[in-house]
N, C-alpha and C. Protein backbone atom coordinates (compact mmCIF):
# COMPACT_ATOMS: atom_id res chain seq x y z
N UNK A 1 -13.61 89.58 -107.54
CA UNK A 1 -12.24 89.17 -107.77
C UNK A 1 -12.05 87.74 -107.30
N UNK A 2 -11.54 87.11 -108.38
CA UNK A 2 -11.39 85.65 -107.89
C UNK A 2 -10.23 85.61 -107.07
N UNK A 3 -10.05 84.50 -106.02
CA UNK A 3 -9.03 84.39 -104.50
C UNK A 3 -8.36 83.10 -105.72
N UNK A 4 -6.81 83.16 -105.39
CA UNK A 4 -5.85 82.79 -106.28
C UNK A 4 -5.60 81.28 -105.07
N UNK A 5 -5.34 80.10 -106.31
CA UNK A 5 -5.38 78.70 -104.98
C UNK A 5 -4.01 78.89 -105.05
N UNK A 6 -3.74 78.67 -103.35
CA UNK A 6 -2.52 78.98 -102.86
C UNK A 6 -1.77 77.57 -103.58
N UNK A 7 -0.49 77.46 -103.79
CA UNK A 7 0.50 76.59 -104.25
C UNK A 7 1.46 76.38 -103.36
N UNK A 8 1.33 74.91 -102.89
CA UNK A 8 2.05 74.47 -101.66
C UNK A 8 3.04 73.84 -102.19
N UNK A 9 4.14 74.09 -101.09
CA UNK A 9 5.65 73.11 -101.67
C UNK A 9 6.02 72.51 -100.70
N UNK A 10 7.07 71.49 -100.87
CA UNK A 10 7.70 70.54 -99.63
C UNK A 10 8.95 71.53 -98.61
N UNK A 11 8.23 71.43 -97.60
CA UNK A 11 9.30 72.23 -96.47
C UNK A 11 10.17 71.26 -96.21
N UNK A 12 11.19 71.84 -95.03
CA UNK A 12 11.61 70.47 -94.63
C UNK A 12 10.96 69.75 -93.89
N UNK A 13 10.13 70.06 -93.19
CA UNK A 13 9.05 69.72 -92.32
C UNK A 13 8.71 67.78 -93.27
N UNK A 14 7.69 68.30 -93.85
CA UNK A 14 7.82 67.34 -94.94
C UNK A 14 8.52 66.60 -95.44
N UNK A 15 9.66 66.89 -96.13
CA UNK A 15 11.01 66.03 -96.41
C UNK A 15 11.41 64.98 -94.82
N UNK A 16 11.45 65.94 -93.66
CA UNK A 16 11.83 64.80 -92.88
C UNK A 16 10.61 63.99 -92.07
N UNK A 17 9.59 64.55 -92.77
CA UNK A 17 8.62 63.10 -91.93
C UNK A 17 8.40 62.11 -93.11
N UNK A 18 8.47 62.25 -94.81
CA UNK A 18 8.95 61.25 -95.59
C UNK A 18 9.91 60.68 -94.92
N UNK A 19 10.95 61.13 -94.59
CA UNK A 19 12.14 60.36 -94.66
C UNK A 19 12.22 59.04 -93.43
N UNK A 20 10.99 59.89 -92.40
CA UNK A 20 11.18 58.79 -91.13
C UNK A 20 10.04 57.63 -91.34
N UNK A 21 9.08 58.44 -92.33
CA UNK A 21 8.16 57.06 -92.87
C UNK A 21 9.46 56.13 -93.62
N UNK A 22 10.06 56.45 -94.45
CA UNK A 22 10.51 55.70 -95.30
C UNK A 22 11.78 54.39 -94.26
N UNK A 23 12.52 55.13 -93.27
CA UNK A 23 13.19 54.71 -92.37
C UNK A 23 12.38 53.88 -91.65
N UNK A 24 11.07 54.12 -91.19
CA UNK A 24 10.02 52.79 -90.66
C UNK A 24 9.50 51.66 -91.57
N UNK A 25 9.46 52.36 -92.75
CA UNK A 25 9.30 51.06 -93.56
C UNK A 25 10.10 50.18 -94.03
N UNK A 26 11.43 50.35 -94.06
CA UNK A 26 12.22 49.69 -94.17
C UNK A 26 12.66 48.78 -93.23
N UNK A 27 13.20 49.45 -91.85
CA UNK A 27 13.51 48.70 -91.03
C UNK A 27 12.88 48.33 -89.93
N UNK A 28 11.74 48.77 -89.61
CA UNK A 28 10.83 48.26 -88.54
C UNK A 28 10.56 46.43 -88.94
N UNK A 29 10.67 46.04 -89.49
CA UNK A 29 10.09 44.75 -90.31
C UNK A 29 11.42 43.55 -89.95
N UNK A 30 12.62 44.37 -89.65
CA UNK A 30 13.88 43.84 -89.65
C UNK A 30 13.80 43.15 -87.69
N UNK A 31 12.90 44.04 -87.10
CA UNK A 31 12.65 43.81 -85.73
C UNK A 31 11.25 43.14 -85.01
N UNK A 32 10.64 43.21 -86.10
CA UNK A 32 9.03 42.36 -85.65
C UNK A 32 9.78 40.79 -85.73
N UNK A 33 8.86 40.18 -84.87
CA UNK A 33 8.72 38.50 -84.21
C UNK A 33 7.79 37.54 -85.41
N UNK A 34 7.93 36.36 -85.45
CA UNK A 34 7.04 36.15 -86.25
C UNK A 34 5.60 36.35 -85.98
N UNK A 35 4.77 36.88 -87.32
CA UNK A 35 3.63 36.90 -87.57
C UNK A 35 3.18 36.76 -87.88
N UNK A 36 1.03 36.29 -87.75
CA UNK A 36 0.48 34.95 -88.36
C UNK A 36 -0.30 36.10 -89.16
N UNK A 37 -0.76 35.24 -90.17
CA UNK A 37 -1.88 36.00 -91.26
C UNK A 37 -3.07 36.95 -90.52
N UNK A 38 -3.65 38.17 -91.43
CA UNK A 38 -4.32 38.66 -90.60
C UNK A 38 -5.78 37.35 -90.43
N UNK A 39 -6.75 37.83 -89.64
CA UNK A 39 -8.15 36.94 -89.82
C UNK A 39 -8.82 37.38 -90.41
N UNK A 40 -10.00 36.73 -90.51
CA UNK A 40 -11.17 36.97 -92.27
C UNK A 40 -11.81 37.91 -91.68
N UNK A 41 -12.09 38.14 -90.19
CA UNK A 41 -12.82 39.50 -90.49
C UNK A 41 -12.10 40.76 -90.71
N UNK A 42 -10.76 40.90 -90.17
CA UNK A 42 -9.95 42.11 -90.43
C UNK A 42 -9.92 41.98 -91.78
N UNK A 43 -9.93 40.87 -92.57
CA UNK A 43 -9.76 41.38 -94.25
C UNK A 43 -11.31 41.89 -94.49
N UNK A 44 -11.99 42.02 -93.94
CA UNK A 44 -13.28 41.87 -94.40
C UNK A 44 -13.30 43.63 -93.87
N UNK A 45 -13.36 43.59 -92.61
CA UNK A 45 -13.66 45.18 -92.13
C UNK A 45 -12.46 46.15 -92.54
N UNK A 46 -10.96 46.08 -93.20
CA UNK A 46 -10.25 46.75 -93.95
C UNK A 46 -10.88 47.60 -95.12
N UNK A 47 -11.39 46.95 -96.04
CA UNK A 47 -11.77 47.37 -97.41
C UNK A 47 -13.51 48.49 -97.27
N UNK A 48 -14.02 47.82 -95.99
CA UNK A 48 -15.00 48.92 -95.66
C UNK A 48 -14.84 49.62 -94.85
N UNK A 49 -14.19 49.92 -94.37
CA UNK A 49 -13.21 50.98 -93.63
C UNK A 49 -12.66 52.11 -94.91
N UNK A 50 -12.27 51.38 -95.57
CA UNK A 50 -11.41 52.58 -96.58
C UNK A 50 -12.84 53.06 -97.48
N UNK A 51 -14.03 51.89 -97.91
CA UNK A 51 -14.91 52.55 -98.60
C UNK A 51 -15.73 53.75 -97.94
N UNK A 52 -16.03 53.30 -96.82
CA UNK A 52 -16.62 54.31 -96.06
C UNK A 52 -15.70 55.82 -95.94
N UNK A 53 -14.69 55.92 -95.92
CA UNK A 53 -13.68 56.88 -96.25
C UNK A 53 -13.26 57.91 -97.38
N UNK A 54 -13.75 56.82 -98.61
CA UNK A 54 -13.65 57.34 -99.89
C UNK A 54 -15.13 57.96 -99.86
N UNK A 55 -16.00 57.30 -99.41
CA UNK A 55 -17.31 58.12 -99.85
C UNK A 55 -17.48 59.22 -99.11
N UNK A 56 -17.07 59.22 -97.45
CA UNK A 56 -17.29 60.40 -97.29
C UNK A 56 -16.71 61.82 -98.06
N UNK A 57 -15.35 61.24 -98.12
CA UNK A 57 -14.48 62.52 -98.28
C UNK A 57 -15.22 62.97 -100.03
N UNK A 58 -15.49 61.79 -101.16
CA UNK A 58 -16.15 62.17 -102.43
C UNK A 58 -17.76 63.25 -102.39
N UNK A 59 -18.05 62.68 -100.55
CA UNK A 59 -19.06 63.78 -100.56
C UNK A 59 -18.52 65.08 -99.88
N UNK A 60 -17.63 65.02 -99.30
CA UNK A 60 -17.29 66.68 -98.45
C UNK A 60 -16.55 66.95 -99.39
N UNK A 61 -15.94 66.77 -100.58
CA UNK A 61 -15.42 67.43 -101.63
C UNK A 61 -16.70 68.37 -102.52
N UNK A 62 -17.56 67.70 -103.21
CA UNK A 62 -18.00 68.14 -104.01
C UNK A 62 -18.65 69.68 -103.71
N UNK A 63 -18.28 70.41 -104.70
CA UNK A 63 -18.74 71.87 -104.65
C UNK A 63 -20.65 71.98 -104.60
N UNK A 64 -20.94 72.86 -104.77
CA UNK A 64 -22.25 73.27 -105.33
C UNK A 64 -22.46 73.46 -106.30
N UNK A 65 -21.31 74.43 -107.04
CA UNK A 65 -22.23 74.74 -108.42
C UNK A 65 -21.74 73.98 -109.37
């Protein structure tokens, strides 16, 4: 017997931690000091940070068969 994939919905749980992301993104920015560009290696170690991320998770996804 095949196991049925459970179908998840938005609690409020959810709804209000959107809502406090969305409340930080807006106005946190209204209270930061000035700020200088990031540096070349943070642009540099950003993008392999996230690749290294994507590949793992593309490998702990994939099934077997």
């Amino acid at each position: 017997m095949a196991q049925e994939i459970p179908k998840y919905k938005w609690g409020v749980g959810s709804y209000l931690m959107m809502l406090i992301v969305v409340i930080c993104v807006l106005f946190l920015p209204l209270f930061m000091g000035p700020v200088q560009p990031p540096s070349p290696f943070i642009l540099l170690i950003f993008p392999l940070v996230m690749a290294s991320v994507w590949i793992y998770l593309s490998y702990a996804t994939k099934s077997d068969g």
